[in-house]
C-alpha atoms as a PDB file:
ATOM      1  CA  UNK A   1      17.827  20.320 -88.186  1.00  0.00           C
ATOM      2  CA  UNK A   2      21.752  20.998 -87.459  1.00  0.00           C
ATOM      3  CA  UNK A   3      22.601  19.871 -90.832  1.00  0.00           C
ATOM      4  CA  UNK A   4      20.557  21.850 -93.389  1.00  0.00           C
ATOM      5  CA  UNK A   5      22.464  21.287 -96.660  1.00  0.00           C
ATOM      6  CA  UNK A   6      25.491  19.444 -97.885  1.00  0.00           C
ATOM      7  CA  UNK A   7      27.329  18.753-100.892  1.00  0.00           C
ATOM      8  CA  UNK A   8      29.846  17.153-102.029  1.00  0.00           C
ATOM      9  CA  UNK A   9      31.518  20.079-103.976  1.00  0.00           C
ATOM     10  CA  UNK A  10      33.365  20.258-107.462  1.00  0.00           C
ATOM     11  CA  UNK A  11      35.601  22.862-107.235  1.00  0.00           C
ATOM     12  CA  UNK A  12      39.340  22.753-106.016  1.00  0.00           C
ATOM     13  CA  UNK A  13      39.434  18.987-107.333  1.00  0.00           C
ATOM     14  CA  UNK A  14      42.382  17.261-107.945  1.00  0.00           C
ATOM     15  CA  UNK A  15      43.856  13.584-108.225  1.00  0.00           C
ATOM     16  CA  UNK A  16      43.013  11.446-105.565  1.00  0.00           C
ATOM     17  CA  UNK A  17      41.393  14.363-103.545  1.00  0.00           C
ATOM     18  CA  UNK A  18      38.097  14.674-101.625  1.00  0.00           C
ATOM     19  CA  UNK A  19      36.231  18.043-100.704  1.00  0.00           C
ATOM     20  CA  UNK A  20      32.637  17.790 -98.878  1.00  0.00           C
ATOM     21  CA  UNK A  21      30.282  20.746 -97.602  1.00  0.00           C
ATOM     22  CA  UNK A  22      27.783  21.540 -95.416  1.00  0.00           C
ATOM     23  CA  UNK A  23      25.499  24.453 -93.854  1.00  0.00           C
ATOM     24  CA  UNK A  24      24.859  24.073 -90.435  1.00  0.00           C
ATOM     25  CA  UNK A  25      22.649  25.936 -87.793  1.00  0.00           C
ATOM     26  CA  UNK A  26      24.798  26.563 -84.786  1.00  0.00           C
ATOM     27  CA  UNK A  27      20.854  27.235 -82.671  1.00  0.00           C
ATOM     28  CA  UNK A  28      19.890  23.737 -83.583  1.00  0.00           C
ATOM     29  CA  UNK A  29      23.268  22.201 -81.907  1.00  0.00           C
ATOM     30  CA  UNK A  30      23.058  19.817 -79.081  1.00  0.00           C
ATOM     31  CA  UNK A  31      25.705  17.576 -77.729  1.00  0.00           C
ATOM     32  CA  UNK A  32      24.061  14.201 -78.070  1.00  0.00           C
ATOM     33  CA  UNK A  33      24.721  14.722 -82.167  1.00  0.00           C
ATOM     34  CA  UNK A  34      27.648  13.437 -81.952  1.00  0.00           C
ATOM     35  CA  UNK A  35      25.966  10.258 -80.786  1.00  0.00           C
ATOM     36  CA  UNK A  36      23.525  10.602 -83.837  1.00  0.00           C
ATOM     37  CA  UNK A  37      26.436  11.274 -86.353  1.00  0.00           C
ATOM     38  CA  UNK A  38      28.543   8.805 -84.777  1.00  0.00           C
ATOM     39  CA  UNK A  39      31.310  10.910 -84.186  1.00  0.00           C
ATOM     40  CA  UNK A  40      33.208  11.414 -81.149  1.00  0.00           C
ATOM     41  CA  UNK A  41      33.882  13.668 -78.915  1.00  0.00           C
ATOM     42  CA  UNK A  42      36.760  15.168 -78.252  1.00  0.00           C
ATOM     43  CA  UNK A  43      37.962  16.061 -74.437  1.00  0.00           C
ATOM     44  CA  UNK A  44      36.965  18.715 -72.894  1.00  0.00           C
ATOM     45  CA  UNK A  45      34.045  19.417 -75.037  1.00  0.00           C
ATOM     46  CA  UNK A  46      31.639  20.404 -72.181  1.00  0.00           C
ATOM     47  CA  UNK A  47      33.966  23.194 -71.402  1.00  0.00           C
ATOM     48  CA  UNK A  48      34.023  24.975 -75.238  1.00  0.00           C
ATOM     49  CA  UNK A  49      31.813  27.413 -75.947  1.00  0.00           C
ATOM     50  CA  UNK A  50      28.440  26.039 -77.441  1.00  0.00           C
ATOM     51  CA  UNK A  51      29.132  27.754 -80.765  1.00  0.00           C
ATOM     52  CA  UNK A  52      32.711  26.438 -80.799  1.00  0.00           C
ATOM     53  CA  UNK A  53      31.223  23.194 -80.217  1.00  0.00           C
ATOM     54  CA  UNK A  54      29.023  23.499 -83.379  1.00  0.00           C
ATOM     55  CA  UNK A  55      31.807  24.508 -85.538  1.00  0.00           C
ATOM     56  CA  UNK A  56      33.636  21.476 -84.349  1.00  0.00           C
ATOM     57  CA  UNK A  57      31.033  19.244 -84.823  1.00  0.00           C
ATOM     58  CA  UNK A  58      30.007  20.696 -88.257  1.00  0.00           C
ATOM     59  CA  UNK A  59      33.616  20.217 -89.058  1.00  0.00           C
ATOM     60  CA  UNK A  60      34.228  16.801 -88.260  1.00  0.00           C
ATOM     61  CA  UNK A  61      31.151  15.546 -89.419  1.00  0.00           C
ATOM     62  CA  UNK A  62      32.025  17.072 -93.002  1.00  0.00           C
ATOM     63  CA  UNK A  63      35.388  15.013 -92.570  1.00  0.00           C
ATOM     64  CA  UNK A  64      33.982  11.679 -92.152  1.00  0.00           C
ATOM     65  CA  UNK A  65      31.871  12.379 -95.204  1.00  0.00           C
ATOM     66  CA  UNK A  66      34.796  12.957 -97.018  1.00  0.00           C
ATOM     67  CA  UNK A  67      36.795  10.252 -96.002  1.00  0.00           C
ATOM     68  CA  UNK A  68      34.091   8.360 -96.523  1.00  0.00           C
ATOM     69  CA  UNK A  69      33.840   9.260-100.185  1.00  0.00           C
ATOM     70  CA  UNK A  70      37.713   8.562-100.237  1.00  0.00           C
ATOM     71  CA  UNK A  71      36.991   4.907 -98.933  1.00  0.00           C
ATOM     72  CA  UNK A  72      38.109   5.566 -95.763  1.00  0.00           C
ATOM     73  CA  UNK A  73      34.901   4.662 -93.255  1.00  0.00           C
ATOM     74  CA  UNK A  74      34.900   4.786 -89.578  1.00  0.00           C
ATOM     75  CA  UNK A  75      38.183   6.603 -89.145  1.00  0.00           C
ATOM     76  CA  UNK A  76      37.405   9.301 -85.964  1.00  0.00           C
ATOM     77  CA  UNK A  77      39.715  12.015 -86.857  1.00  0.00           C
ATOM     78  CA  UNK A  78      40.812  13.043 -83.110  1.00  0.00           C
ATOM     79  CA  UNK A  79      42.495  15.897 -81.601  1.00  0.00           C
ATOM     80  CA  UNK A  80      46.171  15.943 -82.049  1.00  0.00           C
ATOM     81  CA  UNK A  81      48.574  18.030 -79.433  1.00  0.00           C
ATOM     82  CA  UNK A  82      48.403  21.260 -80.765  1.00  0.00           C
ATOM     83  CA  UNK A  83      44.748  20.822 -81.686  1.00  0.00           C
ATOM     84  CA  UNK A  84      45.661  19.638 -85.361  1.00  0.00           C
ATOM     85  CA  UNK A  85      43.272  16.978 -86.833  1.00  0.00           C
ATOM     86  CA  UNK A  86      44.957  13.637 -86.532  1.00  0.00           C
ATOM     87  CA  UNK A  87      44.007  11.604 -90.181  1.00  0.00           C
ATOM     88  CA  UNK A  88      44.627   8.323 -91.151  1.00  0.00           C
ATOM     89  CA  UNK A  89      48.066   7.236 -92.415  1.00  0.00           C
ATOM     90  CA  UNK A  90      48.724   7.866 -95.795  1.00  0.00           C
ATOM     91  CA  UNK A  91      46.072  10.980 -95.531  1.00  0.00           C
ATOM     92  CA  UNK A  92      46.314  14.487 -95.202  1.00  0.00           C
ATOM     93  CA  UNK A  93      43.201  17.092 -94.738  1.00  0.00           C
ATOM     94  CA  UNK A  94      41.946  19.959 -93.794  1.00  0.00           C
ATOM     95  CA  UNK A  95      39.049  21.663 -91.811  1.00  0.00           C
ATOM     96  CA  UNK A  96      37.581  25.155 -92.395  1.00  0.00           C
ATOM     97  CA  UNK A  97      34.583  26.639 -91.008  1.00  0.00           C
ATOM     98  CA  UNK A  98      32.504  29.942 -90.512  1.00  0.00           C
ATOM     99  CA  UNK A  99      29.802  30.442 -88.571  1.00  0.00           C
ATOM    100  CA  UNK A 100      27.303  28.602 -91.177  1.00  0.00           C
ATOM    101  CA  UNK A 101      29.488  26.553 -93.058  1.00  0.00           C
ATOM    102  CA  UNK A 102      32.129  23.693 -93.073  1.00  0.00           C
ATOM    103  CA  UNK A 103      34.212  22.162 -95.979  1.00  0.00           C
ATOM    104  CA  UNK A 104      36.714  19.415 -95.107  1.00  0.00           C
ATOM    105  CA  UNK A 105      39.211  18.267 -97.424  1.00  0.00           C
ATOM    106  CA  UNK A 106      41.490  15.083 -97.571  1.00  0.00           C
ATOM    107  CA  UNK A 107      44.356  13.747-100.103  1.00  0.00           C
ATOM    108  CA  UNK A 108      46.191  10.774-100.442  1.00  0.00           C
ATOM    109  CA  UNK A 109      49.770  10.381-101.557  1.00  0.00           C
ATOM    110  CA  UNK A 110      50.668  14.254-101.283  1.00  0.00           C
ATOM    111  CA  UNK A 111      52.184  16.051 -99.218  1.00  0.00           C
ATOM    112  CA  UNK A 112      49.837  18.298 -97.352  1.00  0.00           C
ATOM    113  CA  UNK A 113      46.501  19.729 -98.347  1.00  0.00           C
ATOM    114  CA  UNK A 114      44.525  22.801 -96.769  1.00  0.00           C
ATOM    115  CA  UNK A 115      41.772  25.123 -97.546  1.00  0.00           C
ATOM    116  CA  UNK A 116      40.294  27.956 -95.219  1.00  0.00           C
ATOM    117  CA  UNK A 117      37.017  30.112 -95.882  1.00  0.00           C
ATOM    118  CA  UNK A 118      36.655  33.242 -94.097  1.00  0.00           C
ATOM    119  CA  UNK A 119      34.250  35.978 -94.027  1.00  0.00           C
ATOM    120  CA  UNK A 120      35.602  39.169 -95.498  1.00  0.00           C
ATOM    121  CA  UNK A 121      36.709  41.418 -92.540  1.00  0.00           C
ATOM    122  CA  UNK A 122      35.105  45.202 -92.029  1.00  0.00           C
ATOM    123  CA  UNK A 123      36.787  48.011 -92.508  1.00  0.00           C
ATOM    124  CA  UNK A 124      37.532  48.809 -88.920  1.00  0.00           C
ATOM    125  CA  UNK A 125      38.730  44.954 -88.826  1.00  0.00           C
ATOM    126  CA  UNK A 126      40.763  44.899 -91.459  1.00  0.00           C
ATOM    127  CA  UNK A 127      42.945  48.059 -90.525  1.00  0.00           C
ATOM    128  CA  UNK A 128      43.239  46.556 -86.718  1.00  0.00           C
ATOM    129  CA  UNK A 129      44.518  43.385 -88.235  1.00  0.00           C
ATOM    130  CA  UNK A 130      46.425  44.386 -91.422  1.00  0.00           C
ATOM    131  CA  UNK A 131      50.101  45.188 -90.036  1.00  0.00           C
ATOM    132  CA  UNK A 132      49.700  41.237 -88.607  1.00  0.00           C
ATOM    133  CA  UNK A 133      48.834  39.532 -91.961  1.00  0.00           C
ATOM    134  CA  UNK A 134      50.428  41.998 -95.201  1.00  0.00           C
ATOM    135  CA  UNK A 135      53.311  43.836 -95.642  1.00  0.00           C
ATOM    136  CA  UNK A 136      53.960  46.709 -98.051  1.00  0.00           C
ATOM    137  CA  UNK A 137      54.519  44.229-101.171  1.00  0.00           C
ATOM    138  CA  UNK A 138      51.312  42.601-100.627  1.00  0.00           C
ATOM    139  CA  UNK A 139      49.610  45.876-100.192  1.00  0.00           C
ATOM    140  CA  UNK A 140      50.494  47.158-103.573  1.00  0.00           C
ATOM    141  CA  UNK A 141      49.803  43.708-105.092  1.00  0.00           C
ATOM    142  CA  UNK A 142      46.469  43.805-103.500  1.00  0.00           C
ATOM    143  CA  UNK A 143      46.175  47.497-104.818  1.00  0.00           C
ATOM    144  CA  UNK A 144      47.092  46.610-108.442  1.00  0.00           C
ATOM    145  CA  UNK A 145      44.810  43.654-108.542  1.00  0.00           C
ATOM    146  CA  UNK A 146      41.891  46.450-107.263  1.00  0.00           C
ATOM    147  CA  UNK A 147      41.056  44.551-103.973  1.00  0.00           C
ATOM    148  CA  UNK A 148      40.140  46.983-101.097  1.00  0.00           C
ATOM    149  CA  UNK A 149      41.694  46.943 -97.799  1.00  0.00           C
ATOM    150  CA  UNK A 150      39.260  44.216 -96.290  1.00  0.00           C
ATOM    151  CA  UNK A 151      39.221  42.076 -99.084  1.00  0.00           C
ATOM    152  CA  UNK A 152      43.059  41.731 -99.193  1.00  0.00           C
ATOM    153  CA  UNK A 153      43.332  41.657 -95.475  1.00  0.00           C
ATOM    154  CA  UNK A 154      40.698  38.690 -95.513  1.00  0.00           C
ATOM    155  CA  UNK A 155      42.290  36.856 -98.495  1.00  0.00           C
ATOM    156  CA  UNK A 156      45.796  36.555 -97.014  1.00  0.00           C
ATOM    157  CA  UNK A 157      44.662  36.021 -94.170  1.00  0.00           C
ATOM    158  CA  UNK A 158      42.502  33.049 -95.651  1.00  0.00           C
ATOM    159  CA  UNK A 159      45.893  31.936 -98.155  1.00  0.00           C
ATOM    160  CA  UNK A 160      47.949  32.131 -95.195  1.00  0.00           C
ATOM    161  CA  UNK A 161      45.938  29.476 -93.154  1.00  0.00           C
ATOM    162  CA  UNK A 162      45.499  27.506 -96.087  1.00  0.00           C
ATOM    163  CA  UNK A 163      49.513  27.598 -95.999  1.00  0.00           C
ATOM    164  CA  UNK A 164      49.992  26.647 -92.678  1.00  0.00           C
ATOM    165  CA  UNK A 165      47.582  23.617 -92.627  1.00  0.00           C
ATOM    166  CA  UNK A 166      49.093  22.122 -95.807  1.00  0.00           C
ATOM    167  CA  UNK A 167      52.920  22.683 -94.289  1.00  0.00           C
ATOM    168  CA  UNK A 168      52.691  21.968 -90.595  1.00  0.00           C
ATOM    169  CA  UNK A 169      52.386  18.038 -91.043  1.00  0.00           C
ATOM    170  CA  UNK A 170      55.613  18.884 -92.364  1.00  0.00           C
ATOM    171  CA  UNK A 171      56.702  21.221 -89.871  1.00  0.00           C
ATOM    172  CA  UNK A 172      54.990  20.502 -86.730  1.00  0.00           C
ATOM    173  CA  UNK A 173      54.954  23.649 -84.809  1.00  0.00           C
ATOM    174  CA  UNK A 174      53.377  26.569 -85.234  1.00  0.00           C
ATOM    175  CA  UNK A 175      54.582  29.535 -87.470  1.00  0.00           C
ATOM    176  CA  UNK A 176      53.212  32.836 -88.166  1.00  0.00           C
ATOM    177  CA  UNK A 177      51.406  34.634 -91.101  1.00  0.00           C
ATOM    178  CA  UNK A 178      55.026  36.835 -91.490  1.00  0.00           C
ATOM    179  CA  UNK A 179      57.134  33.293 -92.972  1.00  0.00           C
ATOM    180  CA  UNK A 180      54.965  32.974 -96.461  1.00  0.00           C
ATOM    181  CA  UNK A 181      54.453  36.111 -98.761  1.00  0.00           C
ATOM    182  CA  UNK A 182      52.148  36.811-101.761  1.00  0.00           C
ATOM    183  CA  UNK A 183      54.181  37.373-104.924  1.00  0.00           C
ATOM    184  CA  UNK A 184      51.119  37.006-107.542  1.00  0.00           C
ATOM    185  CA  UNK A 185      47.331  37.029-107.423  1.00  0.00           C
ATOM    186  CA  UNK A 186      45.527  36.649-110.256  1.00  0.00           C
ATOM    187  CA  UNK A 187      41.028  37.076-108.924  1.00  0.00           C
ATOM    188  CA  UNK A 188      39.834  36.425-112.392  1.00  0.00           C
ATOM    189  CA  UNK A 189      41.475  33.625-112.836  1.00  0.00           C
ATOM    190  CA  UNK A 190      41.268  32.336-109.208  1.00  0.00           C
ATOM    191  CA  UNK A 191      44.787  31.737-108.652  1.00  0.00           C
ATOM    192  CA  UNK A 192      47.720  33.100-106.208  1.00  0.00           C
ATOM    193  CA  UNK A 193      51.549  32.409-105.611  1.00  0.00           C
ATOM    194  CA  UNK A 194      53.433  33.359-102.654  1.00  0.00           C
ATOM    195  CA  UNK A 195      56.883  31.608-101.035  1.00  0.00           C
ATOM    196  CA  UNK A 196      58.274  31.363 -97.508  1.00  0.00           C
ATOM    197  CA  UNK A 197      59.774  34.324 -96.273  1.00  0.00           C
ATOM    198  CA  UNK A 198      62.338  32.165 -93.666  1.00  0.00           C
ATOM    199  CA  UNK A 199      63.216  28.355 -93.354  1.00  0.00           C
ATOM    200  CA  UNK A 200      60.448  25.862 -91.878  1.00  0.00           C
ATOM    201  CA  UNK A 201      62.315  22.415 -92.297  1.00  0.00           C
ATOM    202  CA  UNK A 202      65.516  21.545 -93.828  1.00  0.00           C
ATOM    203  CA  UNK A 203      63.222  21.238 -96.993  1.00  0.00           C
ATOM    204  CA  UNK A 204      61.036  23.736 -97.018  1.00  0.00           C
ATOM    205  CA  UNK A 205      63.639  26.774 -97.259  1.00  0.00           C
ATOM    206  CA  UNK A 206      63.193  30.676 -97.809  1.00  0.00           C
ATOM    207  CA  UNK A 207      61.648  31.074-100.979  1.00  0.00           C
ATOM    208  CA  UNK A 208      60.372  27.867-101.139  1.00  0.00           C
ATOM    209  CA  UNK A 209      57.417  28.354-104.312  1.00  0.00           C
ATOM    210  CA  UNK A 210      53.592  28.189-103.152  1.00  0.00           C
ATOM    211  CA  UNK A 211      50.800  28.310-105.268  1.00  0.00           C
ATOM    212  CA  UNK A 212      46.943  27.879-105.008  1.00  0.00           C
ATOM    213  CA  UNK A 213      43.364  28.517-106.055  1.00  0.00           C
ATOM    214  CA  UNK A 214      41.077  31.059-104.649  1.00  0.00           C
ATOM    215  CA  UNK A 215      37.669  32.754-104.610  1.00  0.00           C
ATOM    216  CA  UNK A 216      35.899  35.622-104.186  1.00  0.00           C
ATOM    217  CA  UNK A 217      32.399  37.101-103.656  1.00  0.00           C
ATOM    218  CA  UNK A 218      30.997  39.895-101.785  1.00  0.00           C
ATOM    219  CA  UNK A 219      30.456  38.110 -98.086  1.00  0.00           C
ATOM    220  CA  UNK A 220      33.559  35.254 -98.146  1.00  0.00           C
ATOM    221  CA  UNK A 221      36.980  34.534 -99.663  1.00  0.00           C
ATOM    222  CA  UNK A 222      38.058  30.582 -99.984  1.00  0.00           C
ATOM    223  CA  UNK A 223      41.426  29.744-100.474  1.00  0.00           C
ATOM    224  CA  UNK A 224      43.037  26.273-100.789  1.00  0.00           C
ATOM    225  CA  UNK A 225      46.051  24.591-101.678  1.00  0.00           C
ATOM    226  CA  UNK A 226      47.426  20.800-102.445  1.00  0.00           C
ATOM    227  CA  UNK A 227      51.413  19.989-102.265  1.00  0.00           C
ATOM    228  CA  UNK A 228      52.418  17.029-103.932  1.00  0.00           C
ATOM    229  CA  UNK A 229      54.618  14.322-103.010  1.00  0.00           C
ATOM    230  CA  UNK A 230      57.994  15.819-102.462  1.00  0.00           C
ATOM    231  CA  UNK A 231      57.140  19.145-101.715  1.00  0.00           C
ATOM    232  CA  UNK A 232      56.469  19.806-105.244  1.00  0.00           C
ATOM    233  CA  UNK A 233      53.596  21.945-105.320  1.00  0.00           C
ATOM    234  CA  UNK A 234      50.490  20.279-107.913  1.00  0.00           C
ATOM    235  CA  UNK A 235      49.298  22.437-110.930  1.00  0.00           C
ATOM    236  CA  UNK A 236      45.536  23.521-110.304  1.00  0.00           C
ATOM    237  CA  UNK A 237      43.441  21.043-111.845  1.00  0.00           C
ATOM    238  CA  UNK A 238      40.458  23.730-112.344  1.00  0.00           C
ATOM    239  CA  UNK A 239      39.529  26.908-111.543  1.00  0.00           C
ATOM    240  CA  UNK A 240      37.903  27.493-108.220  1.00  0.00           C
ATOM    241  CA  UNK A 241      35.709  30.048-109.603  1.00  0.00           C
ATOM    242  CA  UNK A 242      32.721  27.543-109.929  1.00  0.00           C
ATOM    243  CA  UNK A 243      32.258  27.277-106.143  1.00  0.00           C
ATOM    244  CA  UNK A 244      29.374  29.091-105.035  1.00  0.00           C
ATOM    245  CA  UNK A 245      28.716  30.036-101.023  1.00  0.00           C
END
């Protein structure tokens, strides 16, 4: 079975917002379940990589749950130009994946949403990839909250994508992991702040204030954020700390 387990999860819950789960076995993947699902498939597809295929399909399939939990049946969320998910109007969302799980996420009436689960880097990964995702503030914030190397590494990594998937329906283009900083992180209490580093959008200016929920444990870090209306980020609604992985 492709599907093994899926929720629909608590955590990271706010107003008028929609987060569903689900472990998948990328072995038990076969084209034709799109057909099953009822999902379709996006061009190209025989090309991708079978496990890229899996996480696609694991991924979309955990979006039309949630939509469908948000009263929003038979919308195909398609491919947009630069590969974004395409939701319907009045919607945002977001898609995250590893190589077991998915977790798709969709608001109305805000301005962007996202969420991103990663598993936490090795060691040898995380220095490789560190001068590309922190600079020396985050360091010593990740150092005074008592996060090693990886961990950090992993969980701005994570925050950062969150970032960008809540801002680029705003912004559409692609920006990188240097325009938003962490200024606060707070693991007990699942929380983090950061602000843009450089101007995305008339709106969205240098400093601009971003805050979000997060979550650790010993294998993945989850990260997610909601903007409301306006570009007025929302207050957390509840910890995240009750997800489990």
């Amino acid at each position: 079975m492709f599907i093994e387990y899926e929720d629909l999860d608590s955590s990271l819950i706010l107003p008028g917002m929609e987060l569903y789960r689900c472990r998948y076995q990328a072995d038990r993947y076969t084209p034709d379940l799109f057909a099953h699902f009822r999902l379709a498939q996006p061009p190209g597809l025989q090309g991708w990589v079978v496990k890229r295929q899996a996480e696609f399909l694991a991924g979309r399939y955990c979006a039309a749950r949630a939509l469908a939990r948000a009263g929003q049946t038979g919308h195909q969320v398609a491919v947009g130009p630069n590969r974004e998910p395409l939701w319907p109007p009045g919607w945002r969302g977001a898609i995250t994946h590893t190589r077991q799980q998915a977790i798709a996420v969709v608001a109305s009436s805000v301005d962007g949403v996202g969420i991103d689960l990663e598993a936490i880097m090795d060691a040898r990964q995380a220095a490789e990839f560190a001068p590309m995702i922190i600079n020396e503030t985050e360091l010593a914030l990740g150092r005074a909250a008592g996060l090693d190397l990886p961990t950090l590494v992993s969980l701005c990594f994570s925050l950062k994508e969150s970032i960008f998937k809540a801002l680029y329906p705003q912004v559409g283009r692609y920006f990188g992991f240097e325009a938003a900083e962490l200024v606060s992180l707070e693991p007990a209490a699942g929380s983090w702040s950061a602000r843009l580093t450089a101007p995305l959008t008339a709106r969205l200016a240098a400093g601009f204030p971003l805050s979000g929920h997060m979550h650790l444990d010993a294998t993945n870090v989850l990260t997610g954020i909601v903007l409301a209306a306006h570009n007025s980020p929302s207050p957390p609604a509840r910890s995240a700390q009750s997800l489990s992985f």
